[in-house]
C-alpha atoms as a PDB file:
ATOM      1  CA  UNK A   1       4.379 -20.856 -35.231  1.00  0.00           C
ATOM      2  CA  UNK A   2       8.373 -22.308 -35.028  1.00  0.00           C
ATOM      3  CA  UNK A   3       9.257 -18.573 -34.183  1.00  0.00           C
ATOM      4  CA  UNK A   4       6.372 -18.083 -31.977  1.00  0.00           C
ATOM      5  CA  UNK A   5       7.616 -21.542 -29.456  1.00  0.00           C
ATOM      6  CA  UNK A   6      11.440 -20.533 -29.910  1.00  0.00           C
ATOM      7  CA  UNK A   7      10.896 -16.919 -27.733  1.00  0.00           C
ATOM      8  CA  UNK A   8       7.952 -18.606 -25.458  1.00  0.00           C
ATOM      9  CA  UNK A   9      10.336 -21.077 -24.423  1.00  0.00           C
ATOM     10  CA  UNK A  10      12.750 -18.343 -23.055  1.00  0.00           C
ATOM     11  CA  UNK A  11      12.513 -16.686 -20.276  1.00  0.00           C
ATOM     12  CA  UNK A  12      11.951 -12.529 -21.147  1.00  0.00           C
ATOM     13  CA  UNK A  13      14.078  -9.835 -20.123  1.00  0.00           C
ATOM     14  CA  UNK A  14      11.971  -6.676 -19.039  1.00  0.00           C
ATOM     15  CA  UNK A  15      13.119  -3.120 -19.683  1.00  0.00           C
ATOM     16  CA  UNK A  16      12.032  -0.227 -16.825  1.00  0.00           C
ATOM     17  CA  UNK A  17      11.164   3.135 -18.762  1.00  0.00           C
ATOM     18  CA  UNK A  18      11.891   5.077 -15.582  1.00  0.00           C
ATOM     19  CA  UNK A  19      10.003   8.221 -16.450  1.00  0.00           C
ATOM     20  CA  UNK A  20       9.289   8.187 -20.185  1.00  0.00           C
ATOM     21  CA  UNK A  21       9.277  11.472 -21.331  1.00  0.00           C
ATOM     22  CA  UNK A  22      10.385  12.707 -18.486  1.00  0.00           C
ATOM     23  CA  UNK A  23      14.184  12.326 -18.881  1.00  0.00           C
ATOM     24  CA  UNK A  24      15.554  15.521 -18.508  1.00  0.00           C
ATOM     25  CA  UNK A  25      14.078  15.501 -14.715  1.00  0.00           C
ATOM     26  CA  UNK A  26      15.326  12.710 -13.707  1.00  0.00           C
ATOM     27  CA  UNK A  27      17.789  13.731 -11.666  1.00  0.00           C
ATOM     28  CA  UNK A  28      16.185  16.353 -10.235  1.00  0.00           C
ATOM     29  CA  UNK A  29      13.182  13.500  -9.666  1.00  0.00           C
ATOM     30  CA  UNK A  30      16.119  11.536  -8.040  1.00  0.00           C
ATOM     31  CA  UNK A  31      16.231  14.175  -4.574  1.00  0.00           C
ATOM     32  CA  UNK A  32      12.497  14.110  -3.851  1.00  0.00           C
ATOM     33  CA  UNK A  33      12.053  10.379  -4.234  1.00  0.00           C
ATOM     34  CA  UNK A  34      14.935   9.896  -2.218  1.00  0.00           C
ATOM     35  CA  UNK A  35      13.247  11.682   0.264  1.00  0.00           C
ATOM     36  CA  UNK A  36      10.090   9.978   0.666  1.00  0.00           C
ATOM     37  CA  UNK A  37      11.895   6.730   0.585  1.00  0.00           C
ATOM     38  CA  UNK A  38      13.673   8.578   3.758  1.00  0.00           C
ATOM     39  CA  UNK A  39      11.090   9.547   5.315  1.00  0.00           C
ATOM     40  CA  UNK A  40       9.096   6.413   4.724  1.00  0.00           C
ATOM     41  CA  UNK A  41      11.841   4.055   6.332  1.00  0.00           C
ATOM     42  CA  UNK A  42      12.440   6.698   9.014  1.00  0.00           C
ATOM     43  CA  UNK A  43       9.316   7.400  10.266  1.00  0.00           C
ATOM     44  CA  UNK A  44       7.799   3.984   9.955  1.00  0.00           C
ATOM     45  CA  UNK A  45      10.755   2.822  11.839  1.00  0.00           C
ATOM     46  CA  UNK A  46      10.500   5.261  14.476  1.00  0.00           C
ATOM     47  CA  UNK A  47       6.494   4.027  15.293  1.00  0.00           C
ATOM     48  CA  UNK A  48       7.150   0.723  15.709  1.00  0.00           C
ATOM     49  CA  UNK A  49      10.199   1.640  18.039  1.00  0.00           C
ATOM     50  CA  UNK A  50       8.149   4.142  20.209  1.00  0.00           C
ATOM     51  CA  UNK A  51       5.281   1.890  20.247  1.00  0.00           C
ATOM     52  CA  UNK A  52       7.642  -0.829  21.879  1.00  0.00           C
ATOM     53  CA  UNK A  53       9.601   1.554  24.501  1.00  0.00           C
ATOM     54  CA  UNK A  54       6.171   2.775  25.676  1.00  0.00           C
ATOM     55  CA  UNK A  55       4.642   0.944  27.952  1.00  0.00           C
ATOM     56  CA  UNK A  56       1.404   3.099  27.283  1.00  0.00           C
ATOM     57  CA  UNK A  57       0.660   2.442  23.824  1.00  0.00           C
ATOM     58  CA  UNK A  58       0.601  -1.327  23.984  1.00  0.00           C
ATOM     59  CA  UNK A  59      -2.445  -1.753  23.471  1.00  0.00           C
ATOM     60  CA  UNK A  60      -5.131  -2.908  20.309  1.00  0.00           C
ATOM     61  CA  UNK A  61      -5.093   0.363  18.426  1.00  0.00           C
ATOM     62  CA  UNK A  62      -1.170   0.814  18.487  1.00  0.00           C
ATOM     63  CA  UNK A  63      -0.640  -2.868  17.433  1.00  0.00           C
ATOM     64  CA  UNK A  64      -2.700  -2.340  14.186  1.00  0.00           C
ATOM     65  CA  UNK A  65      -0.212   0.776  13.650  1.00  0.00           C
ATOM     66  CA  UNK A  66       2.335  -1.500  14.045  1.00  0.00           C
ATOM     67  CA  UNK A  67       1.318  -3.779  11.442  1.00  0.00           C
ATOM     68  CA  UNK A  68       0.715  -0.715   9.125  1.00  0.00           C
ATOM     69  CA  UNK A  69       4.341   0.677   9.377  1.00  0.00           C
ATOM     70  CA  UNK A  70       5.880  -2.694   8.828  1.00  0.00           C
ATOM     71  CA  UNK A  71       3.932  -3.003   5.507  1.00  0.00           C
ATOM     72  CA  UNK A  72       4.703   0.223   4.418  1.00  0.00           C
ATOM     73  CA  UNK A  73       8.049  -0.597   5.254  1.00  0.00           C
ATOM     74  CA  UNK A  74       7.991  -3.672   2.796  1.00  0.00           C
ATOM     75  CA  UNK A  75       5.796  -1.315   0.166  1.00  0.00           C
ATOM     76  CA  UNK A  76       9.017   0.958   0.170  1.00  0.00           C
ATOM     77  CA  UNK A  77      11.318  -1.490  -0.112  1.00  0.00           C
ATOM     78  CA  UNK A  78       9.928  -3.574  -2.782  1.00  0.00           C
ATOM     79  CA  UNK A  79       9.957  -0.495  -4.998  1.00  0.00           C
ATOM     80  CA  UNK A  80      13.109   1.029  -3.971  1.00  0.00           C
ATOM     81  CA  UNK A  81      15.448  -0.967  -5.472  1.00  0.00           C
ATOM     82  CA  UNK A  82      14.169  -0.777  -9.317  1.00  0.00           C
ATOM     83  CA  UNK A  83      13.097   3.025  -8.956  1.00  0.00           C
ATOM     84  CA  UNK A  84      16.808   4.364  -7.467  1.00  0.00           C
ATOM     85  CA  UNK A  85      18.345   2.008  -9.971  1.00  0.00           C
ATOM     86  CA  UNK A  86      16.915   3.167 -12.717  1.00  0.00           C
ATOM     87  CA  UNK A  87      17.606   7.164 -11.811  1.00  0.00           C
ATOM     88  CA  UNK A  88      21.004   6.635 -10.408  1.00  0.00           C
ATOM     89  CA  UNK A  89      22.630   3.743 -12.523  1.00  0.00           C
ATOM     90  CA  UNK A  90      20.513   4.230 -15.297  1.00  0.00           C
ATOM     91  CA  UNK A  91      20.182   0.244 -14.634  1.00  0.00           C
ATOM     92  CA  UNK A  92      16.959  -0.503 -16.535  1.00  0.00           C
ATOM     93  CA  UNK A  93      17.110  -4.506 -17.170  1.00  0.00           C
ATOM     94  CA  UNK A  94      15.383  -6.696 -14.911  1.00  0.00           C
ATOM     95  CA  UNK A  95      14.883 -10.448 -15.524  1.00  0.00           C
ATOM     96  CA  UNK A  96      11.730 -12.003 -15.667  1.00  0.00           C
ATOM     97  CA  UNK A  97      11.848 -13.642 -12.408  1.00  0.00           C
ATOM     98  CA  UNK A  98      13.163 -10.744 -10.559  1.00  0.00           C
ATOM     99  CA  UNK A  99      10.593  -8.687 -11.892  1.00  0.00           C
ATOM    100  CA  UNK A 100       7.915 -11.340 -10.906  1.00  0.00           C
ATOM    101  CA  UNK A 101       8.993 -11.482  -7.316  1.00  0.00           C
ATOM    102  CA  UNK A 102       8.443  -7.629  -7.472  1.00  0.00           C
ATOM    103  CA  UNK A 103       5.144  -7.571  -9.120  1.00  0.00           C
ATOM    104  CA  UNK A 104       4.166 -10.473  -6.102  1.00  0.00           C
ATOM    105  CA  UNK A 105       5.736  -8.055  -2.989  1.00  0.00           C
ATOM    106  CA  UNK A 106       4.317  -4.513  -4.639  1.00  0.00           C
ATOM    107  CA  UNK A 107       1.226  -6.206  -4.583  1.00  0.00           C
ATOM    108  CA  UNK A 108       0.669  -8.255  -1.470  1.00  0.00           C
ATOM    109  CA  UNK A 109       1.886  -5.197   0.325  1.00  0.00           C
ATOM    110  CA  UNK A 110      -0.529  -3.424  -1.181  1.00  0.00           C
ATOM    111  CA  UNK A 111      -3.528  -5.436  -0.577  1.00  0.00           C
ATOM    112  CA  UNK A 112      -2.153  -6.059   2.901  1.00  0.00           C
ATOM    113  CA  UNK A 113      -2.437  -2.706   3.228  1.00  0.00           C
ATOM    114  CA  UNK A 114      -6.231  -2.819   2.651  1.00  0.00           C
ATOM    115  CA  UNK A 115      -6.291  -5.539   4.753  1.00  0.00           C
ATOM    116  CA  UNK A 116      -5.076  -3.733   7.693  1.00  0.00           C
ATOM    117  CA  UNK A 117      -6.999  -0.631   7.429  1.00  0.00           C
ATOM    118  CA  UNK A 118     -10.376  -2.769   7.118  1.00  0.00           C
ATOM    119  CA  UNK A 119      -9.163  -4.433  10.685  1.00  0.00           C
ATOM    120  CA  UNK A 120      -7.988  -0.554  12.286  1.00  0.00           C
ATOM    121  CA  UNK A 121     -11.621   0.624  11.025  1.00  0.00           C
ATOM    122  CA  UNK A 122     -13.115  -2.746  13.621  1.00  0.00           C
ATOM    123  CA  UNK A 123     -11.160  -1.329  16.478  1.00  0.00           C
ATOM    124  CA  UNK A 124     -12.415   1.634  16.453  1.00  0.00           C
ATOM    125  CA  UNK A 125     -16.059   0.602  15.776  1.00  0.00           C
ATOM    126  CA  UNK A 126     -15.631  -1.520  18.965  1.00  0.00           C
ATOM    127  CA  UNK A 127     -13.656   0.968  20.912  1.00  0.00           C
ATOM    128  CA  UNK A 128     -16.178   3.356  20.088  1.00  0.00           C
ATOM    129  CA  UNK A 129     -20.021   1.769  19.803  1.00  0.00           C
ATOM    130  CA  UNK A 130     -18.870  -1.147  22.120  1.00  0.00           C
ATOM    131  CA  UNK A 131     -16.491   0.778  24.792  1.00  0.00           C
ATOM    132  CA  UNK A 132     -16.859  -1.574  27.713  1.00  0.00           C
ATOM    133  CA  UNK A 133     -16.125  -4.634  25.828  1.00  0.00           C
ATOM    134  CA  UNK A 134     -13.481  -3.253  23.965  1.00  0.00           C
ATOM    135  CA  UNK A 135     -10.277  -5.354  25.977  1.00  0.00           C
ATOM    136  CA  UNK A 136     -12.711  -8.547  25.769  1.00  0.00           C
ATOM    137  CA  UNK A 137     -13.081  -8.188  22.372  1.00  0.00           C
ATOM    138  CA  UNK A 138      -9.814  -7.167  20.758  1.00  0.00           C
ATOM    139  CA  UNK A 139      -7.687  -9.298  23.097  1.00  0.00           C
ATOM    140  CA  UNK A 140      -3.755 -10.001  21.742  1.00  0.00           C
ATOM    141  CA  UNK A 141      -5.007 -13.440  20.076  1.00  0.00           C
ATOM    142  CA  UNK A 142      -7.771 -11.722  18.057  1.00  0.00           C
ATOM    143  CA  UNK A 143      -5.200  -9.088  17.117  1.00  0.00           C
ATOM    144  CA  UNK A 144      -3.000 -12.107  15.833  1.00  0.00           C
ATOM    145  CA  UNK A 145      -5.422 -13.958  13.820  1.00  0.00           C
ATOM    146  CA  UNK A 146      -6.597 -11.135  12.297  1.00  0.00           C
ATOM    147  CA  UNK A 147      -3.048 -10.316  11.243  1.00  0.00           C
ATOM    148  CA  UNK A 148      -2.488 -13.422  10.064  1.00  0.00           C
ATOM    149  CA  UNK A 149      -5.778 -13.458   8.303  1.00  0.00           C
ATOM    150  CA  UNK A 150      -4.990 -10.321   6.215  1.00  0.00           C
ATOM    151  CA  UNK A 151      -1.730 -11.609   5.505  1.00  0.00           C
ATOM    152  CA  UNK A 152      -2.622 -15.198   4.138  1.00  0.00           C
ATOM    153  CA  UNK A 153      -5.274 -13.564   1.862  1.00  0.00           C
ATOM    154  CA  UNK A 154      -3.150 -11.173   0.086  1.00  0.00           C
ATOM    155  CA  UNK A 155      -0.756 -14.348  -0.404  1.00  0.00           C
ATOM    156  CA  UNK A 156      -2.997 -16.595  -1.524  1.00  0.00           C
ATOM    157  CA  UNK A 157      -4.312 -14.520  -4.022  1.00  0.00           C
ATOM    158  CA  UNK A 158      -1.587 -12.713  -5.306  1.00  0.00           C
ATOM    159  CA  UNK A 159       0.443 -16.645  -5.159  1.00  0.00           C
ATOM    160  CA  UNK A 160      -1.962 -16.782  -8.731  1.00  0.00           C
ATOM    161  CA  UNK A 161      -0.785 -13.974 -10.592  1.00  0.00           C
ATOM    162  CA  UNK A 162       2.910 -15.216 -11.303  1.00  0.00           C
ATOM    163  CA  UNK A 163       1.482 -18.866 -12.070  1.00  0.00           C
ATOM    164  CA  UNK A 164      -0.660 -17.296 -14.541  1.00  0.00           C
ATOM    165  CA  UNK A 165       2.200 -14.858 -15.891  1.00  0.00           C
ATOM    166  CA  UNK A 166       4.774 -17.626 -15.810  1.00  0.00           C
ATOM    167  CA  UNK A 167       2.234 -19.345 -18.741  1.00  0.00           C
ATOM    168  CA  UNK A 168       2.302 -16.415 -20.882  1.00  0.00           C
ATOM    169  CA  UNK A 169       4.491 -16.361 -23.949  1.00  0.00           C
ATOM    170  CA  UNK A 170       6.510 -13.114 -24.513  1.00  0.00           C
ATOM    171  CA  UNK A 171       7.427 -12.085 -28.287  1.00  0.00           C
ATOM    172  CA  UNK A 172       8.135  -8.860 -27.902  1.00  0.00           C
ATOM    173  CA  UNK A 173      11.964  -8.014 -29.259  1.00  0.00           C
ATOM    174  CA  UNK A 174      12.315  -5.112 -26.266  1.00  0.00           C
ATOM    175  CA  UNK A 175       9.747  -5.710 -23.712  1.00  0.00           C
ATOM    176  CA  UNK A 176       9.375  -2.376 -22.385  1.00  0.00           C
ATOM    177  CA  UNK A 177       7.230  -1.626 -19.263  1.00  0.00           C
ATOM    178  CA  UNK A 178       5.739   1.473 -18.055  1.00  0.00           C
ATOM    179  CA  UNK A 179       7.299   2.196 -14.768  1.00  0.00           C
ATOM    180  CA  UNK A 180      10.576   1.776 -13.078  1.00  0.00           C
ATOM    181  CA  UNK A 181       9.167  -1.303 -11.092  1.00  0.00           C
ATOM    182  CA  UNK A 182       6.950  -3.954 -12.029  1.00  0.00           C
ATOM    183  CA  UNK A 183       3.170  -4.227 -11.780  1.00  0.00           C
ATOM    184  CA  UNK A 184       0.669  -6.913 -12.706  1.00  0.00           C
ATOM    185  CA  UNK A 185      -1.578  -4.839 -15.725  1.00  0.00           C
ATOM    186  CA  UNK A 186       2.114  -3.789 -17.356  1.00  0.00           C
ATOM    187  CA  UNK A 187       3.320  -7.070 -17.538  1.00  0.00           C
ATOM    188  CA  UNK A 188       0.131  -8.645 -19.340  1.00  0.00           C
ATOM    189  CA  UNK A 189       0.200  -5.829 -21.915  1.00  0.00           C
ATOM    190  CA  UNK A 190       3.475  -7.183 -23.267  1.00  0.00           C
ATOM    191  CA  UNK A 191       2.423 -10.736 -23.848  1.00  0.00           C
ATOM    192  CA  UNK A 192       1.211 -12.407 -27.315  1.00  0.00           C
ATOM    193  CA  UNK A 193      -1.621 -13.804 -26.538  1.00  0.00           C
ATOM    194  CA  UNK A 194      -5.148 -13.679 -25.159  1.00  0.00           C
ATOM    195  CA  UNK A 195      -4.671 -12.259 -21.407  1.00  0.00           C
ATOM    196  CA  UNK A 196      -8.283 -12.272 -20.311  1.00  0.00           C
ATOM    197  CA  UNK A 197      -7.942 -15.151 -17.634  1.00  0.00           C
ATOM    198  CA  UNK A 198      -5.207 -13.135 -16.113  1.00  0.00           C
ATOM    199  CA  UNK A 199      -6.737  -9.327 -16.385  1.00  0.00           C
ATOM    200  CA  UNK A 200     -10.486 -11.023 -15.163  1.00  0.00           C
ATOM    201  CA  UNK A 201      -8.593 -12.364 -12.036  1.00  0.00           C
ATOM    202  CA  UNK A 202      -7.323  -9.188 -11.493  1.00  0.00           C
ATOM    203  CA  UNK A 203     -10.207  -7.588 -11.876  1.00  0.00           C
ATOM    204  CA  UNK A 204     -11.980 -10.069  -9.361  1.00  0.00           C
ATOM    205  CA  UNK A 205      -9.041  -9.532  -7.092  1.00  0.00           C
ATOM    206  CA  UNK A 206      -9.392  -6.140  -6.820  1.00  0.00           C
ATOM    207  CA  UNK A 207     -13.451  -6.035  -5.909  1.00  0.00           C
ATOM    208  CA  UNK A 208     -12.760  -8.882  -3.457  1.00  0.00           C
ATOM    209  CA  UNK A 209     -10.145  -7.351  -1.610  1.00  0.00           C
ATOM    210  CA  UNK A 210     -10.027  -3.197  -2.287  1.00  0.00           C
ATOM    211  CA  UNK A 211     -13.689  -3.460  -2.856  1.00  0.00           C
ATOM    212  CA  UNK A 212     -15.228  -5.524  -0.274  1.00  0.00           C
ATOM    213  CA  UNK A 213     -12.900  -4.066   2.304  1.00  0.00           C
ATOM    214  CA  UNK A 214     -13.536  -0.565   1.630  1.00  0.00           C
ATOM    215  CA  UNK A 215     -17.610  -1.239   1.732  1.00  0.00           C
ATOM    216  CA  UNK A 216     -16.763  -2.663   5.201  1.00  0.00           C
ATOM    217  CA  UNK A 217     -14.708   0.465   6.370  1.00  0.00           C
ATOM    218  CA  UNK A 218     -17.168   2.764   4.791  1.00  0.00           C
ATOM    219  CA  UNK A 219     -20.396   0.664   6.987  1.00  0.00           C
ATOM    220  CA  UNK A 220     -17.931   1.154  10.112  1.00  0.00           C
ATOM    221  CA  UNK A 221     -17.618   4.490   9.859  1.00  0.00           C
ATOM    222  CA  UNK A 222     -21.550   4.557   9.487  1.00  0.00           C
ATOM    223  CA  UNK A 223     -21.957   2.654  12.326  1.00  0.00           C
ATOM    224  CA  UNK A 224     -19.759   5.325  14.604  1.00  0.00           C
ATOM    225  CA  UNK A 225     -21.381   8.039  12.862  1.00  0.00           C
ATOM    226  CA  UNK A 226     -24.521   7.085  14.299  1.00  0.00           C
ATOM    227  CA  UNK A 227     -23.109   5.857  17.294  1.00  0.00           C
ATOM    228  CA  UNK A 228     -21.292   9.648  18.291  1.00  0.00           C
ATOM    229  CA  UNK A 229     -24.667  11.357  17.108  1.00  0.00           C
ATOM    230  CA  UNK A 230     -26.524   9.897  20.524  1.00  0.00           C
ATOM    231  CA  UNK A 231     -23.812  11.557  22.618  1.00  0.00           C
ATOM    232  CA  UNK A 232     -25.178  14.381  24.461  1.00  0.00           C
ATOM    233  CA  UNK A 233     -22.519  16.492  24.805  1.00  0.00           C
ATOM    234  CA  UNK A 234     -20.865  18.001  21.168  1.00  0.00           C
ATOM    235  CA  UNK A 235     -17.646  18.680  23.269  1.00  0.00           C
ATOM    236  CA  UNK A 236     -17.577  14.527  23.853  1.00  0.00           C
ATOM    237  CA  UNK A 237     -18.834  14.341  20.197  1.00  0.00           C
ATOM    238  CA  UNK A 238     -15.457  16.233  18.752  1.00  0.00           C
ATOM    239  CA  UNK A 239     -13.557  13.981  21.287  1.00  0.00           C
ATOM    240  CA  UNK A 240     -14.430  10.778  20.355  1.00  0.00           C
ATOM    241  CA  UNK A 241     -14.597  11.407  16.524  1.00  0.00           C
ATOM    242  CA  UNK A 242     -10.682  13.093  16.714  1.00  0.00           C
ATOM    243  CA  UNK A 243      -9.945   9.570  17.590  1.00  0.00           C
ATOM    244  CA  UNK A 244     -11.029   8.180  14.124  1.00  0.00           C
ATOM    245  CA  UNK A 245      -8.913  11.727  12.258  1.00  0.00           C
ATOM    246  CA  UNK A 246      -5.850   9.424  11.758  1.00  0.00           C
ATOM    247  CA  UNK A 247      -7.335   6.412  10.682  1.00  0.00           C
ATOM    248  CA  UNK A 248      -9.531   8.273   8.296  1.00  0.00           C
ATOM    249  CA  UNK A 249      -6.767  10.158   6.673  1.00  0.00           C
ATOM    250  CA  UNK A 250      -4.853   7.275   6.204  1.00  0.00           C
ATOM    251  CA  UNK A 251      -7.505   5.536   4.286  1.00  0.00           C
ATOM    252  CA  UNK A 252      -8.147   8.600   2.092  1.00  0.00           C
ATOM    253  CA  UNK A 253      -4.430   8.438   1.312  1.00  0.00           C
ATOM    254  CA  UNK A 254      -4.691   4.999   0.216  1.00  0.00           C
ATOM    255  CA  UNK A 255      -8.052   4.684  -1.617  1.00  0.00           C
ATOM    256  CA  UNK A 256      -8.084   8.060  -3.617  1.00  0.00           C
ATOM    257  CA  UNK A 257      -5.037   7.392  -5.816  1.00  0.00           C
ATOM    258  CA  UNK A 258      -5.746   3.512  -5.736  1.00  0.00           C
ATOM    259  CA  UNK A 259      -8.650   4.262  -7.266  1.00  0.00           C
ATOM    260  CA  UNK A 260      -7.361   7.073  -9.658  1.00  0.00           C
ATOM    261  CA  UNK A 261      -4.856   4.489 -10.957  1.00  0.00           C
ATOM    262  CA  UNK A 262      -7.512   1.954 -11.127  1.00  0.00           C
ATOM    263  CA  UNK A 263      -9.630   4.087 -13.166  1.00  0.00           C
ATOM    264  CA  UNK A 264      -6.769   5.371 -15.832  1.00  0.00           C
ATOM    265  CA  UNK A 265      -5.363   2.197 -16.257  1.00  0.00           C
ATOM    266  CA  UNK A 266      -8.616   1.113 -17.322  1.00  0.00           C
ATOM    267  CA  UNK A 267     -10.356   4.067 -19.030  1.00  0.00           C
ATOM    268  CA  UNK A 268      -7.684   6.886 -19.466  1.00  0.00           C
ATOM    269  CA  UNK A 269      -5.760   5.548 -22.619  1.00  0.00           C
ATOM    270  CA  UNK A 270      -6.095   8.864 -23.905  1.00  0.00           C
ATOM    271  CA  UNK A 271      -3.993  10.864 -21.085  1.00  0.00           C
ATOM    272  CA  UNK A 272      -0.430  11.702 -20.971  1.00  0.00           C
ATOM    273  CA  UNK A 273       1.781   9.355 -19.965  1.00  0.00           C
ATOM    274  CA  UNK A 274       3.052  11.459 -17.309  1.00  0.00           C
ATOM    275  CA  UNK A 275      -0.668  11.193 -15.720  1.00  0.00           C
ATOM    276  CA  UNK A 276      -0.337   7.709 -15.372  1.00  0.00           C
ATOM    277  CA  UNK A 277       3.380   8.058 -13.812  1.00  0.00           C
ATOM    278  CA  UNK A 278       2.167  10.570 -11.345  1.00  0.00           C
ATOM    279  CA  UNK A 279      -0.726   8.788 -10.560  1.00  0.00           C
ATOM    280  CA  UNK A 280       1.098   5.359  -9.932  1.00  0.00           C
ATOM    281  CA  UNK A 281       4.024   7.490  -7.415  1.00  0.00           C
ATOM    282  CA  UNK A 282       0.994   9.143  -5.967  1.00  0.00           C
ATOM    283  CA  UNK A 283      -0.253   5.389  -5.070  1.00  0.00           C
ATOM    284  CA  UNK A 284       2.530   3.527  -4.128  1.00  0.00           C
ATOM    285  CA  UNK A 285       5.021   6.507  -2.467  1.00  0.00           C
ATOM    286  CA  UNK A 286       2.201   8.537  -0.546  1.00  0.00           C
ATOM    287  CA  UNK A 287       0.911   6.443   2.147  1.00  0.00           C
ATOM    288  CA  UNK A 288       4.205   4.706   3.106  1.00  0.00           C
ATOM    289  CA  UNK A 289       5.139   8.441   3.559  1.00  0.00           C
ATOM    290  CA  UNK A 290       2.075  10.522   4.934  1.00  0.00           C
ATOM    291  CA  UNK A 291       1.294   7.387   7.506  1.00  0.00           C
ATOM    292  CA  UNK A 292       3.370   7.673   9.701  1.00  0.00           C
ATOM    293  CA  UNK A 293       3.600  11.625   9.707  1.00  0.00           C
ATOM    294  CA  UNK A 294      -0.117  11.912  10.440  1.00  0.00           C
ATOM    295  CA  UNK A 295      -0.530   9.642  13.099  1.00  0.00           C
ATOM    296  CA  UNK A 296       2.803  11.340  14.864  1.00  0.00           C
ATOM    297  CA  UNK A 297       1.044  14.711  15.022  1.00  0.00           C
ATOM    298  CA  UNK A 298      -2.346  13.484  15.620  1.00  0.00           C
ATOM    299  CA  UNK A 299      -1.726  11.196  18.223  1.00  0.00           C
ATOM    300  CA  UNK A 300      -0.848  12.834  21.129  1.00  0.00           C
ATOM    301  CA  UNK A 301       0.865   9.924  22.805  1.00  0.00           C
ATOM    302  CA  UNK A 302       2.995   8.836  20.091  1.00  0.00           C
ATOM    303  CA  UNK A 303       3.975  12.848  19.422  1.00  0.00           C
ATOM    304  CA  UNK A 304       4.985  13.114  23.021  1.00  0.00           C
ATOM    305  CA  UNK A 305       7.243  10.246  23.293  1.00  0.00           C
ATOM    306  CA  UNK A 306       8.582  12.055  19.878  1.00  0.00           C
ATOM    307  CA  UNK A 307       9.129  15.240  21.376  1.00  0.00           C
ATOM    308  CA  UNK A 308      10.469  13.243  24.353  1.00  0.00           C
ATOM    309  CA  UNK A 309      12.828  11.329  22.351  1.00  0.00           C
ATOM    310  CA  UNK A 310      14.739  14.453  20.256  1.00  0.00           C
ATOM    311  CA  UNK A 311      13.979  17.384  22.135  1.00  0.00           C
ATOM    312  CA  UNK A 312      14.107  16.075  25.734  1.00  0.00           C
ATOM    313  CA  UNK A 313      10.762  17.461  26.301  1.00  0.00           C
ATOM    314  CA  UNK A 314       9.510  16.319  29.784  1.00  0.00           C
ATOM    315  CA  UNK A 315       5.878  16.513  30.287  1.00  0.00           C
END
């Protein structure tokens, strides 16, 4: 019991694997990650520029977009550090508070990221079942406060998770994590003692926030569904459902390897490692990525001003 207060009383050192078992590609790893991390910051850059030099896309729909680049902006960036680090520099020691502040950003970002999608799947069910009411109904204010909303939820509940870990005691000689960042269910693992306060919070976390809002985009879409079907015309049909393509891929991109991860965390202990690697880049590189690169060729507006902007394209 002496030993067992001496190393609680510390404050742990963490080690980042990287890509265990995957060392002899890591520097051939290092090029592609580099390049979503590129094209992340680029791209998600460029929308929120074009959305503010065109005086066209101010309006509800490109303000949610807005608030979806600048999270994946801070989803790249809260990762980047560690994961270039570790491949480059070989740099795998992060202190425990340093690695908590990571575990809090990776997180909120993430949830924020839920958050957001739930409130792009509203404007469309307005713009779409509720046309003529739309500008009443999504006025900037709204917009706002449901920004803000999103945003003080993820805080508040992800504000619990490095109380909680800051309680645990750590007796591990090398704590060694799974990743080359930090993330709540790897951190827990390494502890000496009873977790289940911590990984039942979680747990409740994740059906409050991924859960609930994912019900509520999947009843929206339900809604529109049956709202298009009344339409006479299958040509206006096609029209007005091409508006939801962008939105729809992006919460594909989110929820499928969310869930994947979700579910092999949980119930794959029997997988390769390299699985559960894959599967956690698939989650937290993808959508920063694919967002911004979907709605640029879907959106006609935004892919003209593109076109505009490097090619001199006049229209």
């Amino acid at each position: 019991m002496g030993n067992f207060r001496v190393n609680a009383s510390f404050a742990p050192s963490f080690i980042l694997t990287g890509f265990p078992g995957m060392e002899a590609m890591e520097p051939w790893l290092f090029l592609p990650l580099l390049l979503f991390y590129a094209i992340s910051i680029v791209g998600n850059t460029l929308i929120l520029l074009i959305v503010k030099l065109e005086q066209s896309l101010h309006q509800p729909m490109y303000y949610f977009l807005c608030l979806l680049s600048v999270n994946d902006l801070g989803v790249s960036f809260s990762t980047l550090p560690t994961v270039l680090a570790a491949l480059c520099f070989h740099a795998r020691v992060i202190t425990f508070n340093a690695c908590l502040a990571q575990m809090f950003f990776i997180h909120f970002f993430s949830w924020t990221e839920s958050g957001i999608l739930l409130a792009m799947s509203f404007d469309r069910y307005v713009a779409i079942c509720n046309p003529l009411r739309y500008a009443t109904v999504l006025t900037n204010a709204r917009i706002v406060a449901m920004g803000l909303g999103t945003v003080f939820r993820s805080f508040v509940l992800i504000l619990v998770f490095p109380l909680l870990l800051q309680g645990l005691p750590f007796c591990h000689s090398q704590n060694a994590l799974s990743h080359a960042y930090c993330l709540h269910v790897d951190m827990i693992k390494l502890a000496c003692t009873d977790v289940s306060l911590n990984s039942h919070y979680g747990l409740s976390v994740v059906l409050l926030t991924f859960g609930l809002d994912s019900v509520l985009i999947l009843i929206s879409y339900v809604l529109i569904l049956r709202s298009v079907l009344t339409i006479a015309s299958r040509e206006e049909r096609v029209k007005t459902l091409n508006t939801c393509v962008s939105h729809i891929l992006a919460v594909l991109i989110f929820y499928v390897p969310m869930v994947s991860v979700s579910l092999v965390h949980r119930f794959g202990a029997g997988l390769p490692h390299s699985v559960h690697i894959l599967l956690s880049l698939l989650y937290l590189f993808v959508p920063p990525m694919l967002n911004p690169v979907i709605y640029s060729i879907k959106t006609k507006e935004i892919r003209r001003r593109l076109l505009k902007l490097f090619f001199r394209v006049r229209f």
